[in-house]
Protein backbone atom coordinates (compact mmCIF):
# COMPACT_ATOMS: atom_id res chain seq x y z
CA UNK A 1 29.29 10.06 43.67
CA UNK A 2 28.11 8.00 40.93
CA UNK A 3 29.57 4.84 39.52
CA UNK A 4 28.74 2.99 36.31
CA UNK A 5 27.07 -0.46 36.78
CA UNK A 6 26.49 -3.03 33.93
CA UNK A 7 22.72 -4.15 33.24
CA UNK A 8 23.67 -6.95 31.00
CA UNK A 9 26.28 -8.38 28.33
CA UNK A 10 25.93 -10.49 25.12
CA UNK A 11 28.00 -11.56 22.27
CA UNK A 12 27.53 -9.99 18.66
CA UNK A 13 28.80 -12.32 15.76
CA UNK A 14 31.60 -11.48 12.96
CA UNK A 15 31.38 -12.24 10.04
CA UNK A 16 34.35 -13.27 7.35
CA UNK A 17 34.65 -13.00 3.65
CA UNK A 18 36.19 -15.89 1.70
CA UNK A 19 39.25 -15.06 -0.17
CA UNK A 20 38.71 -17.62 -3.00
CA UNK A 21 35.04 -17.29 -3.72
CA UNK A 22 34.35 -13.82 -1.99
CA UNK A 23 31.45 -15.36 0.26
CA UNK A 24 30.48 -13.98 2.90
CA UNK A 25 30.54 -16.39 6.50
CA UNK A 26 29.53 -16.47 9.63
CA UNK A 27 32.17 -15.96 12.41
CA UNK A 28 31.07 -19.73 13.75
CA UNK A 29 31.75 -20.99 10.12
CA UNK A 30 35.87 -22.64 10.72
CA UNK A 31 35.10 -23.64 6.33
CA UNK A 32 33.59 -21.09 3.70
CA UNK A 33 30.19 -22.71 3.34
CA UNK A 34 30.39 -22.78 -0.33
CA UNK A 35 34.17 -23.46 -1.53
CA UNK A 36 35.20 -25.23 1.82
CA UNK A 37 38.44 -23.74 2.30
CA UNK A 38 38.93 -22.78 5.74
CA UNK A 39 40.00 -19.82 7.58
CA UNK A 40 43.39 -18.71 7.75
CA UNK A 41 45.14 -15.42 9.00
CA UNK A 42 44.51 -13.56 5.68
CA UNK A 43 41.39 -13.44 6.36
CA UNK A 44 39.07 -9.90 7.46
CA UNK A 45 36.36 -9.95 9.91
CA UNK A 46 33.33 -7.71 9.30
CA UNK A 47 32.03 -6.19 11.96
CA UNK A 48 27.88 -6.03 11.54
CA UNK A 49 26.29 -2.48 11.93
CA UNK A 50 23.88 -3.82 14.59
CA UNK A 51 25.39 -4.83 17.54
CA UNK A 52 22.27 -4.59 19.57
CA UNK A 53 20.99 -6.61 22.34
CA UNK A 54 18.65 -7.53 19.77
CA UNK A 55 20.94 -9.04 17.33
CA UNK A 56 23.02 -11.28 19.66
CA UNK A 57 24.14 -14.52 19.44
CA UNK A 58 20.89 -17.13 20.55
CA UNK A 59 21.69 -20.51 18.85
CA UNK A 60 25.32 -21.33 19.55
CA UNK A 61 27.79 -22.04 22.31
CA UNK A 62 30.86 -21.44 19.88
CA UNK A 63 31.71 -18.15 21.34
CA UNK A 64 30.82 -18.74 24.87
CA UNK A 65 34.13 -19.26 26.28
CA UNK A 66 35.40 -15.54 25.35
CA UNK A 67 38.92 -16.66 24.15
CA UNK A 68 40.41 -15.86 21.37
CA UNK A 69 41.55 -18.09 18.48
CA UNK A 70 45.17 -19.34 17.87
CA UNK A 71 47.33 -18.75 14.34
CA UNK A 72 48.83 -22.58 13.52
CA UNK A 73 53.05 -21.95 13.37
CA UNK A 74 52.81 -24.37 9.86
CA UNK A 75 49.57 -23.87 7.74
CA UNK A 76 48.53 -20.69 8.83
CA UNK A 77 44.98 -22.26 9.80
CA UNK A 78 42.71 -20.10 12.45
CA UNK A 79 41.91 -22.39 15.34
CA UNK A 80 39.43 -22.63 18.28
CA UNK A 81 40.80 -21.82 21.44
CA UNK A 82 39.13 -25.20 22.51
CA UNK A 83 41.33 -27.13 20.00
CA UNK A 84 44.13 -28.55 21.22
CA UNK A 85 45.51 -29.41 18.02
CA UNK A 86 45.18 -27.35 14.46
CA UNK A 87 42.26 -28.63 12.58
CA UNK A 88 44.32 -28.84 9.26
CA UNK A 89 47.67 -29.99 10.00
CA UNK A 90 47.46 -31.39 13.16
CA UNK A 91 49.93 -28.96 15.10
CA UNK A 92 49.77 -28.80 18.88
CA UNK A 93 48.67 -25.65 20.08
CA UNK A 94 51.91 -25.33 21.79
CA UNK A 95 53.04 -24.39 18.26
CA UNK A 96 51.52 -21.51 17.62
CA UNK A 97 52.67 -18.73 15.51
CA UNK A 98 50.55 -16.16 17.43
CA UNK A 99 46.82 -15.80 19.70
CA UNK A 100 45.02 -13.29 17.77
CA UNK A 101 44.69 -9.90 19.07
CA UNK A 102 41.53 -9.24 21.63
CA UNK A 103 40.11 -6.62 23.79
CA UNK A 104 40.11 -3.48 21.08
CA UNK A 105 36.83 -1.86 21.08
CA UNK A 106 34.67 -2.78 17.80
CA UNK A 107 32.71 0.13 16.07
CA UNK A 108 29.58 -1.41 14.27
CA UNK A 109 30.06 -1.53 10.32
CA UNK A 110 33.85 -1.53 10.20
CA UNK A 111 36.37 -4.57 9.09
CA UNK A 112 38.88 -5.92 11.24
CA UNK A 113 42.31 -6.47 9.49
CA UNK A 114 43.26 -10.11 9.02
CA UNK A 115 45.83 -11.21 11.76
CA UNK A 116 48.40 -12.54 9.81
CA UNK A 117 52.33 -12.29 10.75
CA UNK A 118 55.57 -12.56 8.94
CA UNK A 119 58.31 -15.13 10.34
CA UNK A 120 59.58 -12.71 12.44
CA UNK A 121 56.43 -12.30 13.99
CA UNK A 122 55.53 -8.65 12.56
CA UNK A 123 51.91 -8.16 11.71
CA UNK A 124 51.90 -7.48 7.65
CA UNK A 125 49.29 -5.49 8.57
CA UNK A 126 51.36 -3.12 10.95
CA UNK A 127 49.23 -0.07 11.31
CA UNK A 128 46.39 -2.11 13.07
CA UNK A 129 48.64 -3.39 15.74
CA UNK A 130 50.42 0.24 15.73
CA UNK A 131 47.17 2.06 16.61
CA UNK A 132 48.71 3.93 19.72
CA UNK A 133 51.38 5.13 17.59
CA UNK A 134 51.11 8.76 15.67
CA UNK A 135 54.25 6.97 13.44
CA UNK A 136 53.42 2.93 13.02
CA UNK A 137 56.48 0.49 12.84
CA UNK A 138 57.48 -2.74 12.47
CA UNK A 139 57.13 -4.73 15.60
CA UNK A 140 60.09 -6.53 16.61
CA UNK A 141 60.22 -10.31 17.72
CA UNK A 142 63.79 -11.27 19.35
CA UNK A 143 62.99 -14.60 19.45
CA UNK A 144 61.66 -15.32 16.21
CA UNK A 145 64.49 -13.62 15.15
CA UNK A 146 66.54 -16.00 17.10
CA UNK A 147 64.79 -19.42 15.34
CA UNK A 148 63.95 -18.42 12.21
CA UNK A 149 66.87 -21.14 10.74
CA UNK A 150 65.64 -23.74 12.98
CA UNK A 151 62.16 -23.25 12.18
CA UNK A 152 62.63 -23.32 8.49
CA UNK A 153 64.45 -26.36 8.70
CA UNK A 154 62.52 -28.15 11.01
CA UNK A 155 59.31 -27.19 8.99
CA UNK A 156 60.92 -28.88 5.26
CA UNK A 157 61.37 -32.09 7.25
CA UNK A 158 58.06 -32.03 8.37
CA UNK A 159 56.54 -31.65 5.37
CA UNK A 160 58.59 -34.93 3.68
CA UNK A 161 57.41 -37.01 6.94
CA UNK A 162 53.79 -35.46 6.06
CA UNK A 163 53.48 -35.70 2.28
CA UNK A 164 51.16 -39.02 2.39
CA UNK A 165 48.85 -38.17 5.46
CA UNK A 166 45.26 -37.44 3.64
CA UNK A 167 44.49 -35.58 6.41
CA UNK A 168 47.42 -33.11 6.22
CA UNK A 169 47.68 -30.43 3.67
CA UNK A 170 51.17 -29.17 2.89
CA UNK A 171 51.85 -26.06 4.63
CA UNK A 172 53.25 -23.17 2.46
CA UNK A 173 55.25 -20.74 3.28
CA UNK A 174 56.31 -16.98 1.82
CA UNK A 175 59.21 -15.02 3.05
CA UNK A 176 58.22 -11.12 3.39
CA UNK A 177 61.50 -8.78 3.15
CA UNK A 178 60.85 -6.38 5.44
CA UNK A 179 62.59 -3.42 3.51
CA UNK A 180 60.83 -3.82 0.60
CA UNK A 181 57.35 -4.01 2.14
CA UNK A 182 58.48 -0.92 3.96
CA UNK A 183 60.00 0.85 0.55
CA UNK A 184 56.61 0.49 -0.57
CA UNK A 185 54.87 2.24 1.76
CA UNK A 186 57.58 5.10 2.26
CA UNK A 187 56.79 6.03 -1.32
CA UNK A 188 53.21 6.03 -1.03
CA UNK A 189 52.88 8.26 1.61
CA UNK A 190 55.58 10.54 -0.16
CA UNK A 191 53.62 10.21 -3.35
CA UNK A 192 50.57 11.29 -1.40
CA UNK A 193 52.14 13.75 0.88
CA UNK A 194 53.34 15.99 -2.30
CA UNK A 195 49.79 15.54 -4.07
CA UNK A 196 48.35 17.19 -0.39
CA UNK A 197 51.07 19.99 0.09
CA UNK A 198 50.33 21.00 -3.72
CA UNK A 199 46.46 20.77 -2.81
CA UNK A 200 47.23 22.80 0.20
CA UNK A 201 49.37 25.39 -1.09
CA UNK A 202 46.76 26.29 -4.35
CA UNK A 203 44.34 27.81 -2.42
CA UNK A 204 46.38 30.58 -0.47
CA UNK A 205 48.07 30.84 -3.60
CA UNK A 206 45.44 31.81 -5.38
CA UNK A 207 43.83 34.36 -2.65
CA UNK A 208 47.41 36.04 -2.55
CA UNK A 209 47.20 36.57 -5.42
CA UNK A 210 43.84 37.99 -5.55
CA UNK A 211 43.82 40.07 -2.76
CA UNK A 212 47.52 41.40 -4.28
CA UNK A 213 45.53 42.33 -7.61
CA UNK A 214 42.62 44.40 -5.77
CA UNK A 215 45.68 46.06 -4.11
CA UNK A 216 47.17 47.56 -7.27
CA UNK A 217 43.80 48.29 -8.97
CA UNK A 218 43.15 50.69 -6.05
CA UNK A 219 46.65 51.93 -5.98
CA UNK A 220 46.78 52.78 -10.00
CA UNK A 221 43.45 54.23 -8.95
CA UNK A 222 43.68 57.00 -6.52
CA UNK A 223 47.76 57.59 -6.61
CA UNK A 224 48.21 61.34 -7.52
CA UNK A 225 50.17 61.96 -10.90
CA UNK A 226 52.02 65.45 -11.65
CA UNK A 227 50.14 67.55 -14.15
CA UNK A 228 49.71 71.31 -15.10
CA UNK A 229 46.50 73.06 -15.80
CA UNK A 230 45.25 76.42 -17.62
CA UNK A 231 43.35 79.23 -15.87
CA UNK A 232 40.64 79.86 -18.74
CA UNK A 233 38.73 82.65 -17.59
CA UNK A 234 38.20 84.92 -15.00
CA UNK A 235 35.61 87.80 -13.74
CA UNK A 236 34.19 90.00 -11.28
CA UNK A 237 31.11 91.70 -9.94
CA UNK A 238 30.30 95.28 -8.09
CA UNK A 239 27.22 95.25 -6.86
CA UNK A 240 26.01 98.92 -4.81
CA UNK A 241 22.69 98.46 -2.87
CA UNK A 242 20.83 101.21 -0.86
CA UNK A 243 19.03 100.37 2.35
CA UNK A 244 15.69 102.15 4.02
CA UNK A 245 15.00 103.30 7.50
CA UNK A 246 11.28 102.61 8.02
CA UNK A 247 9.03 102.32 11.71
CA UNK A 248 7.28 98.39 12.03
CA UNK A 249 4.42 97.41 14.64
CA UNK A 250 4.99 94.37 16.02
CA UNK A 251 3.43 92.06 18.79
CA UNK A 252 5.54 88.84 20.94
CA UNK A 253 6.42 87.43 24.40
CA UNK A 254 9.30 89.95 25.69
CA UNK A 255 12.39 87.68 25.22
CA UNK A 256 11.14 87.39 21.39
CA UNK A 257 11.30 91.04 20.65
CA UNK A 258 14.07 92.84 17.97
CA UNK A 259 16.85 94.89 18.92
CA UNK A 260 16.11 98.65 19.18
CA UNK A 261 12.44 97.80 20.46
CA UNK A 262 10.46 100.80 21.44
CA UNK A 263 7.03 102.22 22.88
CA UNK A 264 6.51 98.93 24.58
CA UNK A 265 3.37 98.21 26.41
CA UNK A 266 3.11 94.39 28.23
CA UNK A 267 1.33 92.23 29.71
CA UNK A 268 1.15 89.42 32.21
CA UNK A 269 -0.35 85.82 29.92
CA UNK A 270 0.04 82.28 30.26
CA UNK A 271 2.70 81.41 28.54
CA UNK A 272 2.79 77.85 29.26
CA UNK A 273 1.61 75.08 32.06
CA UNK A 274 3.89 72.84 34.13
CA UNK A 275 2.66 69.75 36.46
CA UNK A 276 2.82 70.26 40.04
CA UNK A 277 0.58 69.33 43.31
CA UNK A 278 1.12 66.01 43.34
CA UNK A 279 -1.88 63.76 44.81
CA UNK A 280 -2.86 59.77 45.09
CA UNK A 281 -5.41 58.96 42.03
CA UNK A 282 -6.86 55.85 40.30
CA UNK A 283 -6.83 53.17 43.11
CA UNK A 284 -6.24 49.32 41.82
CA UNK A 285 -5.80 46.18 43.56
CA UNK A 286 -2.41 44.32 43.03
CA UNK A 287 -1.51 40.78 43.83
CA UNK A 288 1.53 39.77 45.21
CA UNK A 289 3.18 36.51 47.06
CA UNK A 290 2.65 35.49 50.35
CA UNK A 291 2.97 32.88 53.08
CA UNK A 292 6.37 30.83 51.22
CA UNK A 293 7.70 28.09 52.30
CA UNK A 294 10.41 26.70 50.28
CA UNK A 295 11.31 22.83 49.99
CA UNK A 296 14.59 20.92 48.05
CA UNK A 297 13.10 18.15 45.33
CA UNK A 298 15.25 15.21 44.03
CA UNK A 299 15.52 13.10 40.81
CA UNK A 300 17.45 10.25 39.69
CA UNK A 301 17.76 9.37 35.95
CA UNK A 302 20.11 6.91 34.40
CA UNK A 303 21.94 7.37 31.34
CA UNK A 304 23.50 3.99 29.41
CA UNK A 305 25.99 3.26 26.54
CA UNK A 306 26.42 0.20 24.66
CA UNK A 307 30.55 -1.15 24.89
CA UNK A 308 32.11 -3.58 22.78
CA UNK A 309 35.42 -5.23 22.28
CA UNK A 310 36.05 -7.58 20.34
CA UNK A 311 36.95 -11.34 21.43
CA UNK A 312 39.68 -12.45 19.27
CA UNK A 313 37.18 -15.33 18.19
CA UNK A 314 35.23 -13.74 15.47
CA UNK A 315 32.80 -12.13 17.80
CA UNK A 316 32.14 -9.35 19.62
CA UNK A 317 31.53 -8.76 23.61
CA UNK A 318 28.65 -6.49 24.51
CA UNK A 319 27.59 -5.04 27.21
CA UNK A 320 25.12 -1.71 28.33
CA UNK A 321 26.59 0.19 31.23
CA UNK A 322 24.48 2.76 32.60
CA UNK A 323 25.23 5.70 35.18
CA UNK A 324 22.89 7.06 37.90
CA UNK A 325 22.86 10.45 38.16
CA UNK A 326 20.51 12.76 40.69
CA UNK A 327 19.93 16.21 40.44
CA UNK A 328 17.76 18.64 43.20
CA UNK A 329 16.19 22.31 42.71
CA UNK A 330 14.35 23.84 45.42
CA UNK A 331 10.88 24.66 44.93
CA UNK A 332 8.85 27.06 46.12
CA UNK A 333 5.13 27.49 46.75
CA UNK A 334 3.34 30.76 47.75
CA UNK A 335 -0.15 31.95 48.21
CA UNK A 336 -1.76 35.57 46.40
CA UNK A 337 -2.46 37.98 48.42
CA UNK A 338 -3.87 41.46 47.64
CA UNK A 339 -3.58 44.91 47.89
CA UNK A 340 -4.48 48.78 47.14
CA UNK A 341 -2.16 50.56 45.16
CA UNK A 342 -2.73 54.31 43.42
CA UNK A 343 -0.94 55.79 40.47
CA UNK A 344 0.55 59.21 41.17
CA UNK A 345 -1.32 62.44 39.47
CA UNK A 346 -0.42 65.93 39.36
CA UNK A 347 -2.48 69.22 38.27
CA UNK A 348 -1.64 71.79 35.63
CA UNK A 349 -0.18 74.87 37.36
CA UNK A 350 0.55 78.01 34.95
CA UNK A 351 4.00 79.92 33.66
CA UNK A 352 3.27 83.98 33.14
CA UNK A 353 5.25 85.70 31.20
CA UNK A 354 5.16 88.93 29.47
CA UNK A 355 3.21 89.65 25.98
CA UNK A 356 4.22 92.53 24.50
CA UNK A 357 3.09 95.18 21.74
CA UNK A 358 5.96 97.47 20.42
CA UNK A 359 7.32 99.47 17.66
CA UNK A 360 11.07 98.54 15.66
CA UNK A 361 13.31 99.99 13.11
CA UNK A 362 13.66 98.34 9.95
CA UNK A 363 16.44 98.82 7.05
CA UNK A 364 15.01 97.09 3.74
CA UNK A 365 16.78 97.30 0.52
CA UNK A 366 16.15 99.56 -1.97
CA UNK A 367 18.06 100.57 -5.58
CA UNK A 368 20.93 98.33 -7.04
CA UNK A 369 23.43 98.82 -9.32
CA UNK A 370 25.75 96.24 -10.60
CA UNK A 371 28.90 96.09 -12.75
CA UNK A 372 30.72 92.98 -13.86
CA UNK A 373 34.42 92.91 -15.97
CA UNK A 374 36.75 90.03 -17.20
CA UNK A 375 39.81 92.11 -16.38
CA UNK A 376 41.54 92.93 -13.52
CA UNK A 377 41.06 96.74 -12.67
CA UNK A 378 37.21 97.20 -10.76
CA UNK A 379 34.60 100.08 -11.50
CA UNK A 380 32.17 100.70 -8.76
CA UNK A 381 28.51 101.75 -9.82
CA UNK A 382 27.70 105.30 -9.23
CA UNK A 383 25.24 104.74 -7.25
CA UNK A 384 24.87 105.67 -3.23
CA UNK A 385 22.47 107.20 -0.57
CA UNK A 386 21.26 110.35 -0.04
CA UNK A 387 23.22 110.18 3.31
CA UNK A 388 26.43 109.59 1.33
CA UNK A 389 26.41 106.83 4.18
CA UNK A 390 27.86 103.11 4.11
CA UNK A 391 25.91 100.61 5.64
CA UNK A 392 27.70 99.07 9.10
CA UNK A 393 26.79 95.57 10.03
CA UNK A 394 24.39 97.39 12.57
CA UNK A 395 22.52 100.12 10.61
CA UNK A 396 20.28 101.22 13.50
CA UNK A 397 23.34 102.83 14.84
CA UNK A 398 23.86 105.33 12.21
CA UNK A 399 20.31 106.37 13.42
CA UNK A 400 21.01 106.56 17.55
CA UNK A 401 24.23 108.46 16.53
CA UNK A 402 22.20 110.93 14.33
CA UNK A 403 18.13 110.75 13.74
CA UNK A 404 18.41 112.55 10.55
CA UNK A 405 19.79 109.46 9.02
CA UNK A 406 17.95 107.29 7.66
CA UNK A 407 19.45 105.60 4.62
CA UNK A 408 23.08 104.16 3.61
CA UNK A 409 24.59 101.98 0.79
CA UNK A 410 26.57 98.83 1.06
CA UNK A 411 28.86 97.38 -1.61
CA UNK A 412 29.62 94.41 -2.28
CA UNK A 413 32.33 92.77 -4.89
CA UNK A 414 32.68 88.70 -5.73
CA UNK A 415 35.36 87.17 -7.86
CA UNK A 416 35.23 83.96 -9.89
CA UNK A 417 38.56 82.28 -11.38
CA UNK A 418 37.89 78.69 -13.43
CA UNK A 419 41.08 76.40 -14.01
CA UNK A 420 40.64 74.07 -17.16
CA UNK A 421 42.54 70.51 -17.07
CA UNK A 422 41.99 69.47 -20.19
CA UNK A 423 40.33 66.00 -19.67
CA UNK A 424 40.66 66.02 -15.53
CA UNK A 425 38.21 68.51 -16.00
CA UNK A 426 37.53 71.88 -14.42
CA UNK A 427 37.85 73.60 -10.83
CA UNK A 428 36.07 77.08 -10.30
CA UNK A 429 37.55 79.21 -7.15
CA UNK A 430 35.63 81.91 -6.05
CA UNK A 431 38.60 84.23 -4.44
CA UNK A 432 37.83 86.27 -1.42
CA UNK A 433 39.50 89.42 -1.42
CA UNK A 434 40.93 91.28 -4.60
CA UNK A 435 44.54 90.55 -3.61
CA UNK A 436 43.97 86.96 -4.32
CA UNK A 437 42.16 87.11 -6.98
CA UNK A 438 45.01 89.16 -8.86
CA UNK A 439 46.82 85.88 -8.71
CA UNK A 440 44.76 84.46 -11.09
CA UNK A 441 45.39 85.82 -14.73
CA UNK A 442 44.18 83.90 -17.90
CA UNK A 443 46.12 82.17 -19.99
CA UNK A 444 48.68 81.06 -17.15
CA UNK A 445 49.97 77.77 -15.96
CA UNK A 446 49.05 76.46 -12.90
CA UNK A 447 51.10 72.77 -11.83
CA UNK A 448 48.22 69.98 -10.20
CA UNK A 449 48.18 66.83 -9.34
CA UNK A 450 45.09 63.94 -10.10
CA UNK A 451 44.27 60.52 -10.39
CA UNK A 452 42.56 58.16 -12.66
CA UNK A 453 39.40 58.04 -10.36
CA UNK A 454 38.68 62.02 -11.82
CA UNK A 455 39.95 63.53 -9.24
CA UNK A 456 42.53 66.85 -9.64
CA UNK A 457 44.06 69.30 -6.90
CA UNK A 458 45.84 72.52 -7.60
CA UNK A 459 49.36 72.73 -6.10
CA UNK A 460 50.21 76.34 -7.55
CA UNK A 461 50.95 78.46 -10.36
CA UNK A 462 54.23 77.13 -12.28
């Protein structure tokens, strides 16, 4: 099992921006270097963005003792943690108002909230100190709760007793209501809760309502609307053909012949060829492995990550903590050996089959007549064969039943109806029998149905 060591630690300094003159300081700076005002608890630290080993601290011992600083109960003044008394007031450090906050991990380029506290010892900046809470709140103090009076009072006498000390600077101090600093912020985040719901709630909106629009364009498109329709014309065709018994040579493999082959003669011919008599062919040599042997191989790498928390004293603590890890694969090693291999081969063996010459019967068409109407009533040609015959689907047999025979007629009729709907356009039916077509007669009303896409079916006449 691996564990995580640490190679080395250093300290990164913070800075801190001046509230009156905006300049930036070092974190070892207690006075801004160009008003002179020193730091207090409303003051920000700035994290720097390098917090490499490269970039630590070299030419100070200000930050070697890795405490954090102290909050003076009177003026407010940052301390030391080596100071036993405020620098600007002269407070013991028994009388503290609070030890800033240490030990959060620092990310490089951010700003650390100043650490100031109300009297009741609740950070004015709440939602730093709340981090582990989804909901921040105020954090209670019972015992600044419990002195508050006493403090107050005991801090206006001190201030009489210190008005002449040129050393001292009078301590001010601000009471912060705690429900209106909270009122504040409840609004806020209801202002900015409504402008993100409306934010939210525009874009499905808007693809409802899209998606509903497509929906009715293809509904008013293809939904079927009651209509009626004309038949405009209709017509018909008689059509009388005579077919001729004739004798044809012909010449094909046996299974390819026509029905009512005759005189056949065959014989036997290579139809096709097939492989067979298999046999060894084209020898090769092939490597392949030989002689293993197999062995397990080892390797340890080390993977590191920087850490830092910060102090509490304007710095940060550093340090690179690595983790061994080892990982094995077996290996394997093999010699080439050789051998003969041979593809497989096979000859051409022939399929016989029977070729054949033979005679066949042969009905061609010969004289038409056709007669076409508008109407309803059907006159057939007078036209037919000699045989007075009609033509089954199997002439030949008229033939095997008599040899005499050798001609018939077939007739054939077609029908043709066309239903006009005006500006849904036309259908043309093409009936199959003569009893449906007598259902279509021009000039009457047939009820349909169509759609704005062009589209029209018939339902039936009205």
């Amino acid at each position: 099992m691996s564990h995580e060591y640490t190679t080395k630690t250093w300290t990164i300094e913070h800075d801190w921006k001046c509230n009156h003159c905006k300049t930036v300081n070092k974190g070892r700076e207690d006075k801004c270097v160009s008003c002179g005002k020193p730091i207090d608890d409303t003051h920000e630290e700035i994290v720097p963005s390098d917090m490499s080993y490269e970039n630590r601290v070299k030419d100070t011992e200000v930050f070697s003792d890795g405490k954090p600083d102290w909050i003076c109960k009177y003026c407010s003044h940052r301390n030391r943690a080596v100071d036993s008394t405020c620098e600007e007031c002269g407070a013991s450090t028994t009388e503290r108002k609070q030890t800033v906050s240490s030990g959060q991990e620092t990310t490089p380029g951010t700003t650390i909230s100043a650490p100031r506290k109300d009297s009741k010892g609740r950070p004015e900046f709440f939602t730093e100190y709340s981090h582990t809470s989804p909901d921040p709140e105020y954090i209670k103090n019972p015992e600044f709760e419990k002195e508050e009076k006493e403090e107050q009072a005991a801090a206006k006498e001190r201030n009489e007793k210190t008005k002449d000390a040129a050393h001292y600077r009078t301590p001010t101090f601000q009471k912060t209501t705690e429900k209106q600093t909270y009122s504040k912020v409840v609004i806020q985040e209801i202002q900015e809760e409504k402008t993100s719901s409306g934010k939210k709630l525009l874009g499905p909106g808007l693809g409802f309502l899209g998606v509903a629009l497509v929906i009715y364009f293809f509904y008013w498109m293809f939904s079927w609307h009651a209509g009626t329709a004309v038949i405009s014309s209709t017509s018909w065709e008689y059509r009388v053909t005579t077919y001729q018994r004739s004798v044809q040579s012909g010449h094909s493999w046996q299974d390819q012949e026509p029905a009512h082959s005759f005189n056949e003669t065959c014989s036997r011919e290579i139809r096709s060829y097939h492989s067979c008599n298999p046999y060894d062919c084209n020898p090769h040599r092939v490597s392949y492995d030989c002689n293993c042997r197999s062995w397990r191989e080892c390797s340890t790498t080390t993977s590191c990550r920087t850490v830092c928390t910060r102090s509490g004293n304007r710095s940060s603590s550093c340090s690179e903590r690595c983790t061994p890890r080892t990982s094995c694969e077996t290996r394997r090693s093999c010699s080439t050996c050789y051998r003969t291999e041979y593809d497989t081969c096979y000859r051409r063996c022939p399929d016989y089959d029977n070729m054949c010459s033979y005679q066949y019967p042969q009905w061609s068409p010969g004289r038409t007549a056709v007669l076409t109407g508008t109407n309803h009533t059907l006159v057939r040609p007078a036209l037919q064969a000699n045989s007075n015959l009609v033509c089954p689907s199997d002439p030949e047999q008229l033939y095997i039943a008599n040899h005499s025979v050798s001609d018939c007629h077939k007739d054939t009729t077609t029908f043709a109806a066309v239903l006009d709907a005006g500006e849904h356009g036309t259908q043309n039916f093409t009936p199959s029998s003569l009893a449906e077509y007598n259902r279509y007669t021009t000039g009457a009303t047939w009820n349909i149905e169509y759609n704005h896409a062009g589209q029209f079916r018939v339902l039936g006449p009205r």
